[in-house]
C-alpha atoms as a PDB file:
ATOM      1  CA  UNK A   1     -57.152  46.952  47.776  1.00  0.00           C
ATOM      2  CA  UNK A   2     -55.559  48.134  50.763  1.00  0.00           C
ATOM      3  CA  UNK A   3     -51.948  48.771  49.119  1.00  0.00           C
ATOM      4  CA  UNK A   4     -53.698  50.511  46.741  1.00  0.00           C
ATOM      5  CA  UNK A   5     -54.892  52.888  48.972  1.00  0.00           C
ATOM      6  CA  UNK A   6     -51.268  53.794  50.558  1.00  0.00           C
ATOM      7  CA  UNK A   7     -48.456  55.694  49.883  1.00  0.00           C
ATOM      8  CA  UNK A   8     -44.952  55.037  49.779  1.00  0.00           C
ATOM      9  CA  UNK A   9     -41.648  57.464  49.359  1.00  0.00           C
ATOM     10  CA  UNK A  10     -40.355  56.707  45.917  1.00  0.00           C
ATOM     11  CA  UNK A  11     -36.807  57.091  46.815  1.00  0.00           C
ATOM     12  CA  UNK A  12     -34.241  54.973  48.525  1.00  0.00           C
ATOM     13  CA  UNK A  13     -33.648  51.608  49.537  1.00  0.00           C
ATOM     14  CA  UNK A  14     -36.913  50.979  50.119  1.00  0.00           C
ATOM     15  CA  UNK A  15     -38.535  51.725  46.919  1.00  0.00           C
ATOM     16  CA  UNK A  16     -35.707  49.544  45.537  1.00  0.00           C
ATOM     17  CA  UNK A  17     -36.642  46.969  48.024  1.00  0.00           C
ATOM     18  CA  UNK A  18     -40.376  46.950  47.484  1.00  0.00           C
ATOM     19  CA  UNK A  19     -39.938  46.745  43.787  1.00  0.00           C
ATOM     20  CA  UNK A  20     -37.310  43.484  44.170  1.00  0.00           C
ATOM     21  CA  UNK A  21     -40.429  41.919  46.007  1.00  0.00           C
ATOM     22  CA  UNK A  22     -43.295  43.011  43.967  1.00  0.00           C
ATOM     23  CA  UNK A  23     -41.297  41.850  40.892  1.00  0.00           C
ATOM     24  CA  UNK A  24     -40.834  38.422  42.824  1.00  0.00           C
ATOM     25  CA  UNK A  25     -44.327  38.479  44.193  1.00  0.00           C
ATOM     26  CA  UNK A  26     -45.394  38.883  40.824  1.00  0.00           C
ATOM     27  CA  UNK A  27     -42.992  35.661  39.718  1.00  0.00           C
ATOM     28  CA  UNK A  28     -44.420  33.711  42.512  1.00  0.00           C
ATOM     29  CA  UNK A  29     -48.091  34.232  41.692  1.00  0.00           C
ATOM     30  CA  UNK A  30     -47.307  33.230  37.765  1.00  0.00           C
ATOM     31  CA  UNK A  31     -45.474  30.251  38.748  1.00  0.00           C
ATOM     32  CA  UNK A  32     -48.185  28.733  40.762  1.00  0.00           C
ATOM     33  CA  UNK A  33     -50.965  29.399  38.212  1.00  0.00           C
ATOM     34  CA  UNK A  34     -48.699  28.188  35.153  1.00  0.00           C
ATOM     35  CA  UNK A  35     -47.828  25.065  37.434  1.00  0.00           C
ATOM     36  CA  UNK A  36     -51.954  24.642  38.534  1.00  0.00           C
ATOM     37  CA  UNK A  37     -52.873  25.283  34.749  1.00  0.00           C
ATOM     38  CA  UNK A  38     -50.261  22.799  33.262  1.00  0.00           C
ATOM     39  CA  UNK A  39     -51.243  19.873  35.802  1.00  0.00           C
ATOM     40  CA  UNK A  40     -54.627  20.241  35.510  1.00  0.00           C
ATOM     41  CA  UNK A  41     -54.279  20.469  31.142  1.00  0.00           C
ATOM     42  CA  UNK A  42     -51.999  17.268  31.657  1.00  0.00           C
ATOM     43  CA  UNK A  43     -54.698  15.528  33.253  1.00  0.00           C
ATOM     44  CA  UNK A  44     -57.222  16.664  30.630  1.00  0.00           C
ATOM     45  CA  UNK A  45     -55.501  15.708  27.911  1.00  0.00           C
ATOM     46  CA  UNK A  46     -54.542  11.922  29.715  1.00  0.00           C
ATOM     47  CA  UNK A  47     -58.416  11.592  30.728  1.00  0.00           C
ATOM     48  CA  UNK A  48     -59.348  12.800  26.860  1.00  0.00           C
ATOM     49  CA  UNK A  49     -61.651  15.010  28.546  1.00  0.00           C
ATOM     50  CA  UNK A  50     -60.853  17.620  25.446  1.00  0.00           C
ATOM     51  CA  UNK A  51     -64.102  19.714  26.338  1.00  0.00           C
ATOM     52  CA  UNK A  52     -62.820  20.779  29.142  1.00  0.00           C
ATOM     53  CA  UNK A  53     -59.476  22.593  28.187  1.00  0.00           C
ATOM     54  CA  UNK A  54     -61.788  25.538  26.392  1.00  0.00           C
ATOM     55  CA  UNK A  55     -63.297  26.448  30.410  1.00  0.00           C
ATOM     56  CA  UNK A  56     -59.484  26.157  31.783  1.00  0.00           C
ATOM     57  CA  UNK A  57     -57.870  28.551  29.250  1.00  0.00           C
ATOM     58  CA  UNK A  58     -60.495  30.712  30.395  1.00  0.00           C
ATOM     59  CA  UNK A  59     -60.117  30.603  33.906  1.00  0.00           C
ATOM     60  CA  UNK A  60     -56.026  30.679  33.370  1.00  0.00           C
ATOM     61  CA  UNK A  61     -56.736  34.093  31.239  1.00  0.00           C
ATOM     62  CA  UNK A  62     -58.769  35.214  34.473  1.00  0.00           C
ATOM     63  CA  UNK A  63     -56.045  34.239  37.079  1.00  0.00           C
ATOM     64  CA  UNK A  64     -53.456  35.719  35.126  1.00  0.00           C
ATOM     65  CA  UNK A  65     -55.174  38.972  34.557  1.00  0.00           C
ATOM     66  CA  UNK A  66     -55.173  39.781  38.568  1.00  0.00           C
ATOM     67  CA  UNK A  67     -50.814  39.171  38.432  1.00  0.00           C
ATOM     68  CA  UNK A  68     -51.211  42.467  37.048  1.00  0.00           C
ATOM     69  CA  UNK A  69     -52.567  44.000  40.240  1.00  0.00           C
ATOM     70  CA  UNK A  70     -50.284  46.771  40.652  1.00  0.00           C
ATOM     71  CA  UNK A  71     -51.149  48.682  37.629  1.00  0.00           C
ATOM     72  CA  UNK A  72     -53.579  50.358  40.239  1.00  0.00           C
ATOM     73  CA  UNK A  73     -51.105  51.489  42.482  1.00  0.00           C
ATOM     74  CA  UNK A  74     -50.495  55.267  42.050  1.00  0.00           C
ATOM     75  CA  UNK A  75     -47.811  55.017  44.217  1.00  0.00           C
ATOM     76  CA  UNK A  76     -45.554  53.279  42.091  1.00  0.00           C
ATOM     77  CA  UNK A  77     -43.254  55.324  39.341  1.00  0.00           C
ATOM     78  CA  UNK A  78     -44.854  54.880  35.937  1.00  0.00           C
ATOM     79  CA  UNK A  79     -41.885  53.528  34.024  1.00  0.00           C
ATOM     80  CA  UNK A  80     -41.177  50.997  36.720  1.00  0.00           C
ATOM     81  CA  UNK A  81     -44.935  49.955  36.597  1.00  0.00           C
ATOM     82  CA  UNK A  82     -44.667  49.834  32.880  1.00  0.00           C
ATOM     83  CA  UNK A  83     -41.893  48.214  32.538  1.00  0.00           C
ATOM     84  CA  UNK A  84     -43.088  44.998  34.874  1.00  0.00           C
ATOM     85  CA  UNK A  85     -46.046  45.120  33.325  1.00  0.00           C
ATOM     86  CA  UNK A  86     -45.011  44.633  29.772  1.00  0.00           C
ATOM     87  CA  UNK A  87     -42.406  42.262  31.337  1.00  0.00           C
ATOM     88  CA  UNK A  88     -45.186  40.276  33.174  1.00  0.00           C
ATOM     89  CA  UNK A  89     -47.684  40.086  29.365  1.00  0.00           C
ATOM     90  CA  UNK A  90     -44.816  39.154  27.311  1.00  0.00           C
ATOM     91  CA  UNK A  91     -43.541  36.093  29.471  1.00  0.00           C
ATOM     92  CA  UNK A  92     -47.499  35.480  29.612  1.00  0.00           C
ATOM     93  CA  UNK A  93     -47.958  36.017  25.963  1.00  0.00           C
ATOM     94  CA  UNK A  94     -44.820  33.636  25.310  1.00  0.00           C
ATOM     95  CA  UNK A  95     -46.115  30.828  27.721  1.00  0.00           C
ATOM     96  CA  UNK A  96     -49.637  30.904  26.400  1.00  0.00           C
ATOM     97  CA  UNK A  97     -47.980  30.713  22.636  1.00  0.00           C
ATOM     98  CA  UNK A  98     -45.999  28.345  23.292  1.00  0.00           C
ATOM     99  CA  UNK A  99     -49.099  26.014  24.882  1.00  0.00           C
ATOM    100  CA  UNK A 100     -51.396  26.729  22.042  1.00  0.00           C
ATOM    101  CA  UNK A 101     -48.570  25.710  19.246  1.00  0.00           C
ATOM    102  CA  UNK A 102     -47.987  22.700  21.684  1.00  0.00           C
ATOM    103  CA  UNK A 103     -51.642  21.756  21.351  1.00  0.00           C
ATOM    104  CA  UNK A 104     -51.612  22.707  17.759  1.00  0.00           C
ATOM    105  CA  UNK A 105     -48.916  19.518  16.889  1.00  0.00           C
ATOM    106  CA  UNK A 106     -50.963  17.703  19.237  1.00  0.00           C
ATOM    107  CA  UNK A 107     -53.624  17.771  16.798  1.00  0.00           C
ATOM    108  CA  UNK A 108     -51.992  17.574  14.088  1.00  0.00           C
ATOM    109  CA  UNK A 109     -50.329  14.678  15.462  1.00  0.00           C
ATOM    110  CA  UNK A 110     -53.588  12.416  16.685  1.00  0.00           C
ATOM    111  CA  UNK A 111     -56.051  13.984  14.392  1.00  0.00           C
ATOM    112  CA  UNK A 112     -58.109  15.046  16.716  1.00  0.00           C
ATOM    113  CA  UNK A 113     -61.324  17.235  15.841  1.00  0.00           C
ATOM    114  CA  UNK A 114     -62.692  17.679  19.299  1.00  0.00           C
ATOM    115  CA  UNK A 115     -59.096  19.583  20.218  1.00  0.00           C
ATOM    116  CA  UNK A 116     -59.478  21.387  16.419  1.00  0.00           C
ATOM    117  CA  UNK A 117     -62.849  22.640  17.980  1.00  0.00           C
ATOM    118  CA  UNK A 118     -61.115  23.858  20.992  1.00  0.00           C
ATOM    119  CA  UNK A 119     -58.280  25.276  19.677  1.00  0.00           C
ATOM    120  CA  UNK A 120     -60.367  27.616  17.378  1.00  0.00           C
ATOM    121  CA  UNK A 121     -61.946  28.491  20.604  1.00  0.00           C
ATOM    122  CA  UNK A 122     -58.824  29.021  22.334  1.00  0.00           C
ATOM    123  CA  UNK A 123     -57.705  31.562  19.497  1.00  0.00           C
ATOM    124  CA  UNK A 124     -60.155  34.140  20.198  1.00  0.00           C
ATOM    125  CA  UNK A 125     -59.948  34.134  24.139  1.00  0.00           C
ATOM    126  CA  UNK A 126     -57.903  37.388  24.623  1.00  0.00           C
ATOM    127  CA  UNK A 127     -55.533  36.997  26.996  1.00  0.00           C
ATOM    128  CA  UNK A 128     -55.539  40.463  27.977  1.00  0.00           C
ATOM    129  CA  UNK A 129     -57.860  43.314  27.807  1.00  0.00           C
ATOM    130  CA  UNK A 130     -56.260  46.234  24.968  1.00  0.00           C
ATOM    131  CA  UNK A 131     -55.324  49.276  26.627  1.00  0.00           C
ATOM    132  CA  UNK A 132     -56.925  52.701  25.451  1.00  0.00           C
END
């Protein structure tokens, strides 16, 4: 909230500089909450505790949503705030793919109805809210 509020001169090395560390910032903060949300899905899935991974996609969808923080920052040039911000939903959109057709063969695999019941679930969880 309080970066929000500032300013910053949107030329230079130091506009280059700040967007090289949001951009990594940005990495960091995904990394950590894909690592947290695959460990604790791991351990789900190992304890059968399949009722449980319904609640975690959902609080994964509502970490993720705040790595897109500096969409409120005025300061920042639109196309460079666009363009991290499509870059940061489509390596989202790609991971959370990727763990749903994971799950999917998973199924398929055990025949399990309990994860059929979730994954339905898990298909109609938005991962991000549509822009207007």
């Amino acid at each position: 909230m309080t970066i929000k509020k500032g300013s910053l001169i949107n030329s230079g090395y130091i506009t280059i500089k700040f967007n090289q560390k949001l951009a990594e910032t940005i990495n960091e903060m995904l990394n950590k909450r894909i690592s947290r949300f695959l460990k604790e899905l791991n351990m789900l899935i190992s304890c059968n505790e399949l009722s449980d991974i319904v609640p975690l996609f959902v609080k994964f969808r509502n970490e993720i949503r705040r790595c897109i923080f500096f969409t409120e920052f005025d300061f920042i040039e639109r196309n460079i705030k666009k363009e991290l911000e499509q870059s940061t939903r489509t390596q989202i959109e790609r991971f959370w793919c990727d763990t749903v057709a994971f799950l999917q063969k998973q199924k398929i695999e055990y025949s399990n109805s309990h994860l059929e019941d979730s994954l339905l679930l898990i298909c109609r969880i938005e991962l991000f809210e549509r822009s207007v």
